[in-house]
C-alpha atoms as a PDB file:
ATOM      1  CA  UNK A   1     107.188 111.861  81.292  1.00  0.00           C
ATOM      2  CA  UNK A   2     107.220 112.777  85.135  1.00  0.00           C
ATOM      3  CA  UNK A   3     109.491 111.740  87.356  1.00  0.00           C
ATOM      4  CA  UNK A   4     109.508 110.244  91.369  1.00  0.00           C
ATOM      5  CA  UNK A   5     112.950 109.929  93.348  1.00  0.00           C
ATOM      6  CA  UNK A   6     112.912 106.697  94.858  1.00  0.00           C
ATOM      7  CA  UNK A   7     115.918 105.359  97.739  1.00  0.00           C
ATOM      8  CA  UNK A   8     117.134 103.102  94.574  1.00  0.00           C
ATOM      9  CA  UNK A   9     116.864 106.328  91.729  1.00  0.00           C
ATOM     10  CA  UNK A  10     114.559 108.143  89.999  1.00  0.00           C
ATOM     11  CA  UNK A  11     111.609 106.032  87.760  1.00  0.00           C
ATOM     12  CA  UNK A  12     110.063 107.806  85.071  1.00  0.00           C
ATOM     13  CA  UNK A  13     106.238 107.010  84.441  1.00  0.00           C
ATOM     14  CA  UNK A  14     102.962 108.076  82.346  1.00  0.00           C
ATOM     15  CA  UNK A  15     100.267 109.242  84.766  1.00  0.00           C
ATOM     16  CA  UNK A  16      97.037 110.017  82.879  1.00  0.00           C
ATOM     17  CA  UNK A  17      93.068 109.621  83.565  1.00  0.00           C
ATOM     18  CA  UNK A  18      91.325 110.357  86.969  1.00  0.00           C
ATOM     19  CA  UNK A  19      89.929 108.093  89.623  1.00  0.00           C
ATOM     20  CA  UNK A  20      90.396 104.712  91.350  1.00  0.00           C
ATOM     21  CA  UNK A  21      94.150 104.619  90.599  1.00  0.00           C
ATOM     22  CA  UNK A  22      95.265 101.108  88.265  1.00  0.00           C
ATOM     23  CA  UNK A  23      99.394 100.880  88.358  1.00  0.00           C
ATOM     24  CA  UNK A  24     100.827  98.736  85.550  1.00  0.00           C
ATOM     25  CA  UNK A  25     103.622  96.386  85.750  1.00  0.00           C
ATOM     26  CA  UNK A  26     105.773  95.273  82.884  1.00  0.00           C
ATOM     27  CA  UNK A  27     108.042  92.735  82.497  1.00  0.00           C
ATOM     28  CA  UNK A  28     111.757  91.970  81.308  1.00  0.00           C
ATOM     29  CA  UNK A  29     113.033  94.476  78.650  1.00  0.00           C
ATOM     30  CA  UNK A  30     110.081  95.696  77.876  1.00  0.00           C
ATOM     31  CA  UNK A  31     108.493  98.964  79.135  1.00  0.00           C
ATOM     32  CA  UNK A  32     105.436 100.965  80.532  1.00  0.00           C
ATOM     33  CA  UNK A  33     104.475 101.700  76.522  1.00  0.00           C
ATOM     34  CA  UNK A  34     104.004  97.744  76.840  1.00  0.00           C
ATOM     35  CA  UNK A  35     100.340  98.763  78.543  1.00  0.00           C
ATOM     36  CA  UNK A  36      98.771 101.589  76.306  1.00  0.00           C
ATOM     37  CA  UNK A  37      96.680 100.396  74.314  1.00  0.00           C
ATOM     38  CA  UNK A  38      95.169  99.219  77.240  1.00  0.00           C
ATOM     39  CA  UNK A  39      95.525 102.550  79.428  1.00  0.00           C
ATOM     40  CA  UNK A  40      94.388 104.842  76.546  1.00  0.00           C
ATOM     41  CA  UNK A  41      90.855 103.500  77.170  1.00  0.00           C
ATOM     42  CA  UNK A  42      90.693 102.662  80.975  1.00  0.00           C
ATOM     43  CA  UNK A  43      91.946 106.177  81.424  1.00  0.00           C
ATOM     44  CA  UNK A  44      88.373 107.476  80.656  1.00  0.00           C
ATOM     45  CA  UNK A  45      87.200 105.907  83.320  1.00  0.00           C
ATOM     46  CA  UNK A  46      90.214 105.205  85.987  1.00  0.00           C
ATOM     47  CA  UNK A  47      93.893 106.924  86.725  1.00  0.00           C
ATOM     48  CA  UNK A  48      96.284 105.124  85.111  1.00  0.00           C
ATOM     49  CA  UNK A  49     100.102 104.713  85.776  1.00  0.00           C
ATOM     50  CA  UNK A  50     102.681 103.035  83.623  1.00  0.00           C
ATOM     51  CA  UNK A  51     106.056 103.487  85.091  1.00  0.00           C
ATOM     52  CA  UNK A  52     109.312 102.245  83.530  1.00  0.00           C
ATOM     53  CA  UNK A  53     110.731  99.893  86.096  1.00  0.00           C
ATOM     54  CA  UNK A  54     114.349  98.647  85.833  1.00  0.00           C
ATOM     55  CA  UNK A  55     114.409  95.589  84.288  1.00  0.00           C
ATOM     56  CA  UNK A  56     116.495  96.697  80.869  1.00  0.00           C
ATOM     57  CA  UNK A  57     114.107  98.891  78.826  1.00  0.00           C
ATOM     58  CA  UNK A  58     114.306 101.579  81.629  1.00  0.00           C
ATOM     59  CA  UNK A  59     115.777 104.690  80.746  1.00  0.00           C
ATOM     60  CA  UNK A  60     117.280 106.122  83.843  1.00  0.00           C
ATOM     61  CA  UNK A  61     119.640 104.009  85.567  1.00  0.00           C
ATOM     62  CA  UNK A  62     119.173 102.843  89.074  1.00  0.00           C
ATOM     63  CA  UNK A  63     122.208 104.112  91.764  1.00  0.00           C
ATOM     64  CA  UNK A  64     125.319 102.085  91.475  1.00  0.00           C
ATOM     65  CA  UNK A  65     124.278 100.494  95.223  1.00  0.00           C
ATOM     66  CA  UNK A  66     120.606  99.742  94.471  1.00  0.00           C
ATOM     67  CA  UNK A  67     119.222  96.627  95.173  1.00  0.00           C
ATOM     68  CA  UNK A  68     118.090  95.840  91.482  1.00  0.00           C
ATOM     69  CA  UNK A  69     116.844  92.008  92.046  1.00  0.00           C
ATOM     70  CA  UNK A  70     113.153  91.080  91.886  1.00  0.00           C
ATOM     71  CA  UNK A  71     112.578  91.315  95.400  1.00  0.00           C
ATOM     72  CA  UNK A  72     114.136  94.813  95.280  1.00  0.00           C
ATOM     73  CA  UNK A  73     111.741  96.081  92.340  1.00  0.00           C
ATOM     74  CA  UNK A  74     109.326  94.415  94.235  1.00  0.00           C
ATOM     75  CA  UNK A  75     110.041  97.007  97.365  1.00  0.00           C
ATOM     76  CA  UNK A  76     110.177  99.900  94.686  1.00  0.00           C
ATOM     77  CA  UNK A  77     106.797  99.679  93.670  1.00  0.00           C
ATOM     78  CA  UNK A  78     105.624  99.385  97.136  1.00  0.00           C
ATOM     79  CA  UNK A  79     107.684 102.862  98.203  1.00  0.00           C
ATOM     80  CA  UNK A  80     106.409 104.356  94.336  1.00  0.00           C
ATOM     81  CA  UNK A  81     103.034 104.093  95.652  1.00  0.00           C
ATOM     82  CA  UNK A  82     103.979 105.242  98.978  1.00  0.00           C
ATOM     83  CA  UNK A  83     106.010 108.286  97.587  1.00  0.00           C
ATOM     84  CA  UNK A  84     102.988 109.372  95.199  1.00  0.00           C
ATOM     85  CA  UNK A  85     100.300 108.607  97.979  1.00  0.00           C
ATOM     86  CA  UNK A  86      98.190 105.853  95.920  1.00  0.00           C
ATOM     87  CA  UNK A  87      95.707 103.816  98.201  1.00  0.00           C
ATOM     88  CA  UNK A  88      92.936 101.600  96.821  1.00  0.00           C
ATOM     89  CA  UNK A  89      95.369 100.258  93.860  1.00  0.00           C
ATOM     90  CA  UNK A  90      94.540  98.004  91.139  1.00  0.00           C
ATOM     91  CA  UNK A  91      98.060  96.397  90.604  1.00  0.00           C
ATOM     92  CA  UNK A  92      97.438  94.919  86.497  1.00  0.00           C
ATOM     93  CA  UNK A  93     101.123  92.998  86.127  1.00  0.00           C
ATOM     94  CA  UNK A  94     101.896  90.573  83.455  1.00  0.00           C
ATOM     95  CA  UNK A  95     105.271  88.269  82.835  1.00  0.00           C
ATOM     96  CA  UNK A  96     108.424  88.613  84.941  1.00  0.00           C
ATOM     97  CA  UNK A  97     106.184  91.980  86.081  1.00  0.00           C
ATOM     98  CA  UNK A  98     103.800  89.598  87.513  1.00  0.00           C
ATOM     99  CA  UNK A  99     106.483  87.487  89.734  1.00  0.00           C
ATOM    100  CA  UNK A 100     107.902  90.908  91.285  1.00  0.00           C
ATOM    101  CA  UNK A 101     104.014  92.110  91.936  1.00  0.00           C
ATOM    102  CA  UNK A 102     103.944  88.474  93.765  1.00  0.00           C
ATOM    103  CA  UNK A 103     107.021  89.230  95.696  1.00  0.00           C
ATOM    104  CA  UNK A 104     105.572  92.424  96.931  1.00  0.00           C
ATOM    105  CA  UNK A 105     101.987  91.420  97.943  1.00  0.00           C
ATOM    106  CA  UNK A 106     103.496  88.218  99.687  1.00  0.00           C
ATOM    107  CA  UNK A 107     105.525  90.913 101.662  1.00  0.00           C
ATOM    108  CA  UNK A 108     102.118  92.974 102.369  1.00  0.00           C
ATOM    109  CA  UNK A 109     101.357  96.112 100.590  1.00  0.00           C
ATOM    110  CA  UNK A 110      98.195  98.087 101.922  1.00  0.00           C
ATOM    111  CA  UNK A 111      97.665 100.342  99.089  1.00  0.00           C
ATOM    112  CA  UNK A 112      97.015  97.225  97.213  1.00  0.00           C
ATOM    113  CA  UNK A 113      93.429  96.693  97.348  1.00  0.00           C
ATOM    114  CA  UNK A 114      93.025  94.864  93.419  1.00  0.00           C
ATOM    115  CA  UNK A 115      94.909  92.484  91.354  1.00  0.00           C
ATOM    116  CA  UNK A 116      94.655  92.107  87.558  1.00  0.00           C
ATOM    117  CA  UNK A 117      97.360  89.358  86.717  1.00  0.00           C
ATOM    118  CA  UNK A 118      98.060  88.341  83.026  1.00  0.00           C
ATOM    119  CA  UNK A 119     100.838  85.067  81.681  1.00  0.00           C
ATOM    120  CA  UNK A 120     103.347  85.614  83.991  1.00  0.00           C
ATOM    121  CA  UNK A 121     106.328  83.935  85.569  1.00  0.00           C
ATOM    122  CA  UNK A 122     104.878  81.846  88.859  1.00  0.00           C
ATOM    123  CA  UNK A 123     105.937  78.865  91.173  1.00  0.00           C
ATOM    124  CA  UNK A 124     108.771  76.527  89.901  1.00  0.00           C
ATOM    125  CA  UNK A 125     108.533  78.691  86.101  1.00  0.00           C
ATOM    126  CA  UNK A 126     110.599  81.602  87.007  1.00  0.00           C
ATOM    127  CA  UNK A 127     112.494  82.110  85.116  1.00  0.00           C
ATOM    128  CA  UNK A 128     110.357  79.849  82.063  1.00  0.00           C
ATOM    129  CA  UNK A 129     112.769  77.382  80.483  1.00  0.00           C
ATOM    130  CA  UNK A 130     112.990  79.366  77.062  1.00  0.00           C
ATOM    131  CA  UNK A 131     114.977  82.384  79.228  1.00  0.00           C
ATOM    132  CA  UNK A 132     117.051  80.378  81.100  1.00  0.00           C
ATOM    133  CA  UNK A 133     120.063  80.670  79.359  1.00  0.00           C
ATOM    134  CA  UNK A 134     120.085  84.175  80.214  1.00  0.00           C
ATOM    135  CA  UNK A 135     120.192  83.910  83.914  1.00  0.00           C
ATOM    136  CA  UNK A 136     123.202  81.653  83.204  1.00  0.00           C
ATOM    137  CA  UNK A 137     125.140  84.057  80.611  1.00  0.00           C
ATOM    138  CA  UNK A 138     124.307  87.305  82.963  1.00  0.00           C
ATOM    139  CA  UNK A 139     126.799  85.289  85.713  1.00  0.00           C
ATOM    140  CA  UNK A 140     129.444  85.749  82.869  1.00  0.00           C
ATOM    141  CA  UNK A 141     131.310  89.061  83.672  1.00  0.00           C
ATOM    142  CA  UNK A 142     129.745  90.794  80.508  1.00  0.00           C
ATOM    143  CA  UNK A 143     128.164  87.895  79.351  1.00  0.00           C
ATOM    144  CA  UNK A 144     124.356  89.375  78.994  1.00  0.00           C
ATOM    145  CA  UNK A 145     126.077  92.427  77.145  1.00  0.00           C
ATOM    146  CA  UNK A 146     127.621  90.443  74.634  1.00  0.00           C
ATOM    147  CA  UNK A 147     124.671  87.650  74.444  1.00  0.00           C
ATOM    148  CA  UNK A 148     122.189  90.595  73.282  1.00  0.00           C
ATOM    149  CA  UNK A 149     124.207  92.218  70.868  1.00  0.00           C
ATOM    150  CA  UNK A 150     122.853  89.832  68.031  1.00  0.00           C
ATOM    151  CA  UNK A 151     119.693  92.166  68.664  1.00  0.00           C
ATOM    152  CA  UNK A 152     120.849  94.974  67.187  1.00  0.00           C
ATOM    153  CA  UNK A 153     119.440  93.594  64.405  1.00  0.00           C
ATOM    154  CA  UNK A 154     115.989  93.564  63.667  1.00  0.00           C
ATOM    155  CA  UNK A 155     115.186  90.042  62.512  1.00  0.00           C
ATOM    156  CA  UNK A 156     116.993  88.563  65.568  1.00  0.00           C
ATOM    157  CA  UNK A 157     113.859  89.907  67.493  1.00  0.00           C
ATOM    158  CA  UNK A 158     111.527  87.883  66.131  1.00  0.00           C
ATOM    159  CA  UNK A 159     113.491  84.964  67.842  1.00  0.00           C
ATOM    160  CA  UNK A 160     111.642  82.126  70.371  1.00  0.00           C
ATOM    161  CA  UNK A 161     114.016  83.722  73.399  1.00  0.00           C
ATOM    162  CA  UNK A 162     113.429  87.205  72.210  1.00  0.00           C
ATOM    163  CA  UNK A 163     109.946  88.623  71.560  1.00  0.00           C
ATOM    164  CA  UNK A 164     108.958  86.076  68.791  1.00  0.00           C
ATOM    165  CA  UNK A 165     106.269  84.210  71.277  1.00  0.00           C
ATOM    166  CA  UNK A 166     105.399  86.775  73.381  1.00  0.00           C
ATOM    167  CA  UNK A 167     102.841  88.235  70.928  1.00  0.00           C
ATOM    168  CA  UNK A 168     100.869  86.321  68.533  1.00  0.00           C
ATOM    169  CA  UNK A 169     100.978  89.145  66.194  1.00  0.00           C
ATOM    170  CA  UNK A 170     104.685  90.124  64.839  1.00  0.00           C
ATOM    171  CA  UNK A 171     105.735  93.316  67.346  1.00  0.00           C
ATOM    172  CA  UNK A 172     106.382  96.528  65.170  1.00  0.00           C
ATOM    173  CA  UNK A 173     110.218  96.767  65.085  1.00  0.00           C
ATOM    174  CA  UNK A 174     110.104 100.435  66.018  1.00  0.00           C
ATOM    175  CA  UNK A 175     108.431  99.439  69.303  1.00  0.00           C
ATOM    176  CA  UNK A 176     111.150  96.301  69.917  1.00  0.00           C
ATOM    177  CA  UNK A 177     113.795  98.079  68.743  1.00  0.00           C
ATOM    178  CA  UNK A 178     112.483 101.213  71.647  1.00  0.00           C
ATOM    179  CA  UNK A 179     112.572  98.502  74.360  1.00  0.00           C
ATOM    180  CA  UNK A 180     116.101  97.455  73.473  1.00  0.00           C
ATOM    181  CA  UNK A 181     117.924 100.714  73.170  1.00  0.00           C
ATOM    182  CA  UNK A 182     118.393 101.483  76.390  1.00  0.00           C
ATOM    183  CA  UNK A 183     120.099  98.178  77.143  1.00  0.00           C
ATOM    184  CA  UNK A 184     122.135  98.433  74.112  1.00  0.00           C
ATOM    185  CA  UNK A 185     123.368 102.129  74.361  1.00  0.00           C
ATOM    186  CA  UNK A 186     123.608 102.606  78.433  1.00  0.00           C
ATOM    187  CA  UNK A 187     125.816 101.070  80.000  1.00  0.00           C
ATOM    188  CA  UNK A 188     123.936 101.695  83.808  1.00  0.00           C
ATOM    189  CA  UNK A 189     121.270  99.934  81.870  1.00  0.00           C
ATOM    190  CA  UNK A 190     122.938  97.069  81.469  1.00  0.00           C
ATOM    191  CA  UNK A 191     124.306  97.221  84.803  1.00  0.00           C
ATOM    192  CA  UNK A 192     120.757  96.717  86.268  1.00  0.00           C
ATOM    193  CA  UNK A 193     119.492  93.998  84.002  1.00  0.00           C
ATOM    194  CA  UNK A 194     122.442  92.134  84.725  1.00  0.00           C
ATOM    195  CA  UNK A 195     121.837  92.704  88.735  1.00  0.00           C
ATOM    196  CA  UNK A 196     118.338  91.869  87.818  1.00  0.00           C
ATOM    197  CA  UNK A 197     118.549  88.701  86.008  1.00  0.00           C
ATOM    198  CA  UNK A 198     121.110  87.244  87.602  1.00  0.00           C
ATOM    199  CA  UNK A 199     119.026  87.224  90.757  1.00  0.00           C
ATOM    200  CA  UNK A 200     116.192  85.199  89.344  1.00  0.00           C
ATOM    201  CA  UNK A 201     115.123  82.581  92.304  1.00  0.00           C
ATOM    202  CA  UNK A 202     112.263  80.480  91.745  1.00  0.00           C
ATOM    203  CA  UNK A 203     112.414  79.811  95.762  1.00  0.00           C
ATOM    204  CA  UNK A 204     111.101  83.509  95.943  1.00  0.00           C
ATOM    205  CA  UNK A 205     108.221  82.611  93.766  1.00  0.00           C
ATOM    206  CA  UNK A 206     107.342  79.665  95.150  1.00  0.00           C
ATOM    207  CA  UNK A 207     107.659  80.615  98.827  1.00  0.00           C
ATOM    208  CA  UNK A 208     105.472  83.932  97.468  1.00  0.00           C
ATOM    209  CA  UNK A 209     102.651  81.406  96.473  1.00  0.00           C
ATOM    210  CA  UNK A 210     102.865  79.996 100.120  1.00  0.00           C
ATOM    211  CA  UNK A 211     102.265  83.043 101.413  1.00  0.00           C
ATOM    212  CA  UNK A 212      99.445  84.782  98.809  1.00  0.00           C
ATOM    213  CA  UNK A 213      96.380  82.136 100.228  1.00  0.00           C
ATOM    214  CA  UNK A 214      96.660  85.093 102.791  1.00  0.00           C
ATOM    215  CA  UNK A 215      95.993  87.626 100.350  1.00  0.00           C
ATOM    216  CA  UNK A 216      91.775  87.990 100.319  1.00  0.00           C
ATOM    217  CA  UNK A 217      91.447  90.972  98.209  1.00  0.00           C
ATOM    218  CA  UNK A 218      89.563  90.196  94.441  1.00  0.00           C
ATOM    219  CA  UNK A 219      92.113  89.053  91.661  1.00  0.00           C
ATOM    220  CA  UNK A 220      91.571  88.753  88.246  1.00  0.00           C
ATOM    221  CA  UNK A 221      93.417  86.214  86.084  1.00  0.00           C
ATOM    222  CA  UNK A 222      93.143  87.216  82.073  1.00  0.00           C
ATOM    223  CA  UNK A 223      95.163  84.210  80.828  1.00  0.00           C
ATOM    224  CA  UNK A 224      96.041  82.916  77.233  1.00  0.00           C
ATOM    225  CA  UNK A 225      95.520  78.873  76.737  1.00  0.00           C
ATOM    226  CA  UNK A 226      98.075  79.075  73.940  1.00  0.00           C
ATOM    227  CA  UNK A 227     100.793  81.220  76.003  1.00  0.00           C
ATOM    228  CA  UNK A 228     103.672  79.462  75.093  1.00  0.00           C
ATOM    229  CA  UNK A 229     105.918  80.188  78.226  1.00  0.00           C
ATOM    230  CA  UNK A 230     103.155  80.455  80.827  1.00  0.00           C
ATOM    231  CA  UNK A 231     100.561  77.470  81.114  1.00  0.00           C
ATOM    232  CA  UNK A 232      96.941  77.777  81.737  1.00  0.00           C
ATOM    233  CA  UNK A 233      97.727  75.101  84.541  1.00  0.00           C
ATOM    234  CA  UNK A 234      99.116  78.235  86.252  1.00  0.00           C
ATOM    235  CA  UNK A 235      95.904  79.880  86.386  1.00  0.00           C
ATOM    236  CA  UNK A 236      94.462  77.251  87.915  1.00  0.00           C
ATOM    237  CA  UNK A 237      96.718  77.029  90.550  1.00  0.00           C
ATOM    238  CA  UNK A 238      96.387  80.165  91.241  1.00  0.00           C
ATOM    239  CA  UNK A 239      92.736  80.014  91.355  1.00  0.00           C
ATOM    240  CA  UNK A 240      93.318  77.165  94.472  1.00  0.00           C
ATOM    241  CA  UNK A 241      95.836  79.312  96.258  1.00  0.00           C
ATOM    242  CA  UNK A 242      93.591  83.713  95.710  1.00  0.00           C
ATOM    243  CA  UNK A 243      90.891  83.138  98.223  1.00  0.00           C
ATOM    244  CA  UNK A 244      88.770  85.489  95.889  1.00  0.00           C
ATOM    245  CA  UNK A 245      89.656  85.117  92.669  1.00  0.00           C
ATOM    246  CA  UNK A 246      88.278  84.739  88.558  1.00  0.00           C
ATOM    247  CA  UNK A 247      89.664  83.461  85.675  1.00  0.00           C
ATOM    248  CA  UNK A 248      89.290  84.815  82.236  1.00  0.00           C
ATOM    249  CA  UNK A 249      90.971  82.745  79.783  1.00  0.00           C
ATOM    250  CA  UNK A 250      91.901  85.235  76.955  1.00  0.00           C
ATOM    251  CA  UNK A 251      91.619  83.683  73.288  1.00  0.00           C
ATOM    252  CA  UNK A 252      93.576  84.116  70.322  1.00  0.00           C
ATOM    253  CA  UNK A 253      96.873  85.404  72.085  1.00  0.00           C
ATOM    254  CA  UNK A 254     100.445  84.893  73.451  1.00  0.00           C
ATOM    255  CA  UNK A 255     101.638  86.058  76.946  1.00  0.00           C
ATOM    256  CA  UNK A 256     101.380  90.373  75.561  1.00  0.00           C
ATOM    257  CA  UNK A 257      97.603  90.235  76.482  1.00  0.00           C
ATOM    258  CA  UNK A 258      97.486  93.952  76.266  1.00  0.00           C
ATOM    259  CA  UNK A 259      98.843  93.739  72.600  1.00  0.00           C
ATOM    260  CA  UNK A 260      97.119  91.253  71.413  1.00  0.00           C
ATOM    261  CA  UNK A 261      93.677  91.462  72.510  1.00  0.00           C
ATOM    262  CA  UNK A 262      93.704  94.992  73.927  1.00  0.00           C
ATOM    263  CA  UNK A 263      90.339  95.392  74.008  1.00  0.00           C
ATOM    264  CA  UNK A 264      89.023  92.183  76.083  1.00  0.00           C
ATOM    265  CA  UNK A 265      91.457  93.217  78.781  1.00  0.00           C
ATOM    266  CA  UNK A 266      90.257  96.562  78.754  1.00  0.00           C
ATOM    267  CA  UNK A 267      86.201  95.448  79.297  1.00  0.00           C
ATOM    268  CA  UNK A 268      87.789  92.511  81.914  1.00  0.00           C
ATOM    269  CA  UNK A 269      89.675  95.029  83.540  1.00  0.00           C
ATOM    270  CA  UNK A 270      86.839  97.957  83.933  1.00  0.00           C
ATOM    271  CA  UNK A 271      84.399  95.187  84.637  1.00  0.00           C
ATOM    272  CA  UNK A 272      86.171  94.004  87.380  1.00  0.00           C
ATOM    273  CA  UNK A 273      86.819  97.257  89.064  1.00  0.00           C
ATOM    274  CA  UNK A 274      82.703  98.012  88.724  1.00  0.00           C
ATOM    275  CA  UNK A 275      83.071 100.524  85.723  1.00  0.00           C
ATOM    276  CA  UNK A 276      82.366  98.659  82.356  1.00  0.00           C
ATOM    277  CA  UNK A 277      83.486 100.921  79.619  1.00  0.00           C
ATOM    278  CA  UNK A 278      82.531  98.613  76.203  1.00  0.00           C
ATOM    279  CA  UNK A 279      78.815  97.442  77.218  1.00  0.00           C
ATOM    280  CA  UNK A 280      79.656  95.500  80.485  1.00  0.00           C
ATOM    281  CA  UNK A 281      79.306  91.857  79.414  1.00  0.00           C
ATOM    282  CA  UNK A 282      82.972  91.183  79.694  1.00  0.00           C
ATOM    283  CA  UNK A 283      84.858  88.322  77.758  1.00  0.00           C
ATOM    284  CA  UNK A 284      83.162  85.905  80.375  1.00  0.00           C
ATOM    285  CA  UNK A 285      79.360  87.260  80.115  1.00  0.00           C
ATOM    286  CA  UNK A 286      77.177  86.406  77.047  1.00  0.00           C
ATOM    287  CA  UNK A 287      78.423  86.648  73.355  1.00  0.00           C
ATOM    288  CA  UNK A 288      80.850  84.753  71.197  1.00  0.00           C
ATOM    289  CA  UNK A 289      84.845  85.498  71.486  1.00  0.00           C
ATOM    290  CA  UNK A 290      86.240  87.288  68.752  1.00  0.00           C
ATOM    291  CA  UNK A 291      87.761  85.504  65.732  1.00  0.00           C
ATOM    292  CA  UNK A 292      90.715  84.225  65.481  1.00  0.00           C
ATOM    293  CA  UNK A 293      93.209  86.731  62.934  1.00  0.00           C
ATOM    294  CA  UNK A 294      95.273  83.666  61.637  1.00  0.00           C
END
């Protein structure tokens, strides 16, 4: 994977596909993999770029003086797009990726000319109740370190305030087990998830959705009724607040949208930006949804 030097460290990222450029935006201990089934097809059509950001499944730690909170990742995507000169961006964030994408548009980013945003952490639910407890042990000195260890093994990841309702279909252990190493075998890596979650602020999120009735460029929300830690509710609020925005409610899936129905985001997603890539119609044109797999 390539590399950019950034003022807080270097960010490794996947960079594939020509065009309009889309930049991806993970959330909490999870990783840019978390978007390729999604970017393996868009990238016919569009650039794509899935960068590991620092929030615990990142591979190269941050500098020991980085600012590592949300609002600090938020500012590193704005300079990684600045550093690798992307304009006319399709931001696609989803979860705790999708509060620091608010962060930095309610700051003002002018490469930003698109938003895709998926179940993610917004308003008053940041973090959602089910993670709390780990904004409160990550205040512990080496409280968050010990707390995770029970994930070293397997089964443990299938847990409520793991990755057990973040995808409606049971993650692959190899790929949860991937997203966790880092955290449990760096110990810079655990230095910036700590910085990171102990800084979660749900004033920053909510005075971010003050702010974003200012932002007037198209958003699309692909949202999951059954999301467990992300309500629909939030869509619709959002939907009051984006001056110019859809919703596409996304059937038969958890907050992972790009896992578990990979292919309606991808024909929301190219539909949106004007290239349909699977026919055209789009989850919200004419045709039954797909059924249900349990």
């Amino acid at each position: 994977m390539p590399e950019v030097t950034l003022a807080s460290g270097r960010i490794r990222y996947r960079d594939r596909g020509s065009g309009s450029p889309i930049v991806f935006v993970h959330g909490l201990f999870v990783n840019g993999s978390l978007w390729h089934k999604v970017s393996d097809s868009l990238e016919a059509n569009f650039r794509c770029v899935c960068p590991d950001w620092p929030m615990g499944a990142h591979t190269l730690p941050m500098t020991a003086e980085a600012d590592v909170s949300p609002l600090g990742v938020a500012r590193m995507i704005g300079e990684f797009l600045e550093v690798l000169d992307l304009r006319d961006v399709t931001l696609v964030a989803n979860d705790t990726g999708g509060a620091v994408t608010q962060l930095l548009l309610a700051e003002g980013c002018d490469r930003v000319s698109r938003l895709v945003m998926t179940p993610s952490d917004s308003f008053e639910n940041f973090p959602p109740r089910g993670f709390r407890p780990l904004q409160y042990i990550a205040r512990v000195p080496g409280g968050l370190t010990v707390g995770l260890q029970v994930l070293r093994a397997r089964p443990f990841h299938r847990l409520p305030m793991a990755f057990g309702w973040l995808a409606k279909d049971p993650l692959p252990a190899e790929t949860t087990s991937a997203w966790l190493r880092p955290f449990l075998s760096t110990r810079g890596i655990r230095r910036d998830a700590r910085r990171f979650v102990r800084a979660f602020d749900n004033i920053d999120t909510l005075a971010a959705a003050d702010r974003l009735s200012a932002f007037d460029k198209p958003v699309l929300l692909l949202w999951a009724p059954e999301d467990r830690f992300f309500p629909i509710s939030h869509a619709h609020r959002w939907m009051e607040i984006f001056p110019d925005a859809r919703l596409v409610e996304v059937p038969d899936s958890y907050t992972f949208v790009a896992l578990d129905q990979p292919e309606l985001v991808v024909d929301e997603i190219a539909r949106f930006l004007g290239s349909p890539i699977h026919g055209g119609q789009g989850r919200s044109g004419v045709g039954p949804p797909p059924p249900p797999r349990r």
